[in-house]
C-alpha atoms as a PDB file:
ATOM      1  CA  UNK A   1      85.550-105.656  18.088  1.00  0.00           C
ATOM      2  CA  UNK A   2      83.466-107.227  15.634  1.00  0.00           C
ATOM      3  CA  UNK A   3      84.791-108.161  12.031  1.00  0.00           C
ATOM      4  CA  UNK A   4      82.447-107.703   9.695  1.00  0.00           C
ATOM      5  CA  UNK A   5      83.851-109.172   7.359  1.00  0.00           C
ATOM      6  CA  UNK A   6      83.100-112.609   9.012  1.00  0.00           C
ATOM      7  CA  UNK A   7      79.862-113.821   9.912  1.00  0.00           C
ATOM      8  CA  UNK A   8      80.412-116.887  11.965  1.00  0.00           C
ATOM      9  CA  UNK A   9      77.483-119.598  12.288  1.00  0.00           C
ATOM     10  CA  UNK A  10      79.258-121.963  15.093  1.00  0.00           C
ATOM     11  CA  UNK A  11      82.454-123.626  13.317  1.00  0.00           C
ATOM     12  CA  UNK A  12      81.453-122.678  10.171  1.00  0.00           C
ATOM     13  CA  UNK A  13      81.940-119.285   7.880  1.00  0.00           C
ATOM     14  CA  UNK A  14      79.773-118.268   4.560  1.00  0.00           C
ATOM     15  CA  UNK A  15      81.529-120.096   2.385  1.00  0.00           C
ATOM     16  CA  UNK A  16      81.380-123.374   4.184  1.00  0.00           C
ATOM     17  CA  UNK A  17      77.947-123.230   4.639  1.00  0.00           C
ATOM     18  CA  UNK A  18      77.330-122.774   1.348  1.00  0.00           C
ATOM     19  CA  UNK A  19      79.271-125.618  -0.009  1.00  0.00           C
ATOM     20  CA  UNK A  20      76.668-127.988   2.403  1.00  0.00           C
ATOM     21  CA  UNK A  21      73.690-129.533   1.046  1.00  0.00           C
ATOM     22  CA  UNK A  22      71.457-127.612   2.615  1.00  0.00           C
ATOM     23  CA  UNK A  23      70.717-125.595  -0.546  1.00  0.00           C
ATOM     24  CA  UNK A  24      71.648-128.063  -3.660  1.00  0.00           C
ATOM     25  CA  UNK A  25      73.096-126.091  -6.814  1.00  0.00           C
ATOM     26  CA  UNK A  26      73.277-122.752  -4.817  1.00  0.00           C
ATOM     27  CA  UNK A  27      76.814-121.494  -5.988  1.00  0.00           C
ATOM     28  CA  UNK A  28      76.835-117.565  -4.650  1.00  0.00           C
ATOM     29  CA  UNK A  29      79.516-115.030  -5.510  1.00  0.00           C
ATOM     30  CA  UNK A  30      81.825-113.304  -2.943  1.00  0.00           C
ATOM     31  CA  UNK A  31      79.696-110.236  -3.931  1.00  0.00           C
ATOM     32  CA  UNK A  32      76.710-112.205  -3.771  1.00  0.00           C
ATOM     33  CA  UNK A  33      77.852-113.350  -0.270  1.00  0.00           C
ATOM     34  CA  UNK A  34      79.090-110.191   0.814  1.00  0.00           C
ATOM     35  CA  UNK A  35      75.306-108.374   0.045  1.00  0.00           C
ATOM     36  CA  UNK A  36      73.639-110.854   1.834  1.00  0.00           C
ATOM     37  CA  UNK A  37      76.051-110.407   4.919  1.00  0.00           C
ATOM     38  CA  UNK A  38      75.142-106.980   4.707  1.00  0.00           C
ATOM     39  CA  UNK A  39      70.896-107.909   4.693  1.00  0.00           C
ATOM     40  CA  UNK A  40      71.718-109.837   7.849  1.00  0.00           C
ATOM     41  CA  UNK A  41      73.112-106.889   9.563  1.00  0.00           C
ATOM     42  CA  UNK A  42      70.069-105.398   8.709  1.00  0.00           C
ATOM     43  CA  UNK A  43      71.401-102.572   6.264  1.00  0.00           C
ATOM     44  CA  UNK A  44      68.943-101.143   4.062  1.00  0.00           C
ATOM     45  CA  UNK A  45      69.937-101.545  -0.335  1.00  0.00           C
ATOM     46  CA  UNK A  46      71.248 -97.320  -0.191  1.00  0.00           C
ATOM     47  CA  UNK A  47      73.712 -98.511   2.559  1.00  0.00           C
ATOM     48  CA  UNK A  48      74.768-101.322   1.072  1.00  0.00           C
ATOM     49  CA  UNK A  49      75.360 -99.538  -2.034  1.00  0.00           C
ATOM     50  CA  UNK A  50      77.414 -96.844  -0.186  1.00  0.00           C
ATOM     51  CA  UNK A  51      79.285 -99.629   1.729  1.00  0.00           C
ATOM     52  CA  UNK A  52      80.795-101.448  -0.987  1.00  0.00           C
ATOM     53  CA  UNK A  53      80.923 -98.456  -3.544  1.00  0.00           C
ATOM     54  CA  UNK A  54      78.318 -99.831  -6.045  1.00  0.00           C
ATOM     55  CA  UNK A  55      75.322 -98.379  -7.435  1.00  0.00           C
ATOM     56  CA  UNK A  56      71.588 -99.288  -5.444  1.00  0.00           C
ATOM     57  CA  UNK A  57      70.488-100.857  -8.419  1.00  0.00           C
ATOM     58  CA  UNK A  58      73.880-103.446  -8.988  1.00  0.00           C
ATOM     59  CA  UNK A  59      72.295-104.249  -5.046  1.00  0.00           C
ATOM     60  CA  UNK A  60      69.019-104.889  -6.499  1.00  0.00           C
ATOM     61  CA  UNK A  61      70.724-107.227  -8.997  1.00  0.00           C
ATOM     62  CA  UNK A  62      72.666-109.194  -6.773  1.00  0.00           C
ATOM     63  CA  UNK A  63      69.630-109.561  -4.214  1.00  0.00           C
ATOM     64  CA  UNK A  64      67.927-110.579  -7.189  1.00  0.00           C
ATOM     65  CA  UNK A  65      70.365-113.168  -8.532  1.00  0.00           C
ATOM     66  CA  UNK A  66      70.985-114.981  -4.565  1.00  0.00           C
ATOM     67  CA  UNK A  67      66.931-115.099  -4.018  1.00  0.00           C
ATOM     68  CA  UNK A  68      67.103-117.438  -7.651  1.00  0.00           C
ATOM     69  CA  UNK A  69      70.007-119.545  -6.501  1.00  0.00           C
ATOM     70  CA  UNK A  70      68.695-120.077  -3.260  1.00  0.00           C
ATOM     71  CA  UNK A  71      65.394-120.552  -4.116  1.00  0.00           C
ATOM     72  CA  UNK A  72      64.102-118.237  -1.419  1.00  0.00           C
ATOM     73  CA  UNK A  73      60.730-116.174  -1.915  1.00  0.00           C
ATOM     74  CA  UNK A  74      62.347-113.158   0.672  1.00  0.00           C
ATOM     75  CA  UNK A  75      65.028-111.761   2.486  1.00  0.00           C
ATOM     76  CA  UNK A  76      64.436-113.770   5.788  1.00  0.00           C
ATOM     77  CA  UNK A  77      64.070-117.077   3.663  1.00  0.00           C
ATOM     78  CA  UNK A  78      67.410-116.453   2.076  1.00  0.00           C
ATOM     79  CA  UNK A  79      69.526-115.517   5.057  1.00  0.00           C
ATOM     80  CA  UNK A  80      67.672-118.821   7.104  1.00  0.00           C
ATOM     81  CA  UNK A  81      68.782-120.831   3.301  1.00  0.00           C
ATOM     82  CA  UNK A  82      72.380-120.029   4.631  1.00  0.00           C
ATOM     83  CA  UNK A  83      72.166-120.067   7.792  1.00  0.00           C
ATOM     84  CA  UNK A  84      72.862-116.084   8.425  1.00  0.00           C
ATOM     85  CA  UNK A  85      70.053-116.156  11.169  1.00  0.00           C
END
């Protein structure tokens, strides 16, 4: 069964890919992490927000705050930033 709570890219989880150099000074959150996961799975903002028990709009403000670390302009240039797809 798949754990979702894992997104594997080869040998390397999230985390590790984000502490590469692929995006300099890009320092997400776990809940930062954990929305963008969620993007990749392709789960609209309301199901998101019902997943993790947070408001749409707390979604919208963590979406918000990854595009600005990451320097991405949309969703697909942020999940290619860490390597989600």
């Amino acid at each position: 069964m798949f754990d979702d709570s894992k997104i594997l890219f080869g040998k390397n989880n999230l985390a590790e890919t984000m502490s590469n150099k692929d995006v300099p000074g890009a320092k997400l959150t776990k809940r930062e992490e954990e929305v963008l996961r969620l993007l990749a799975k392709a789960m609209n903002r309301n199901e998101i927000a019902d997943k993790l028990f947070i408001s749409e709009e707390t979604v919208k403000m963590h979406i918000k705050n990854s595009y600005k670390k990451l320097k991405a302009k949309n969703k697909i240039d942020a999940l290619i930033k860490v390597k989600m797809i």
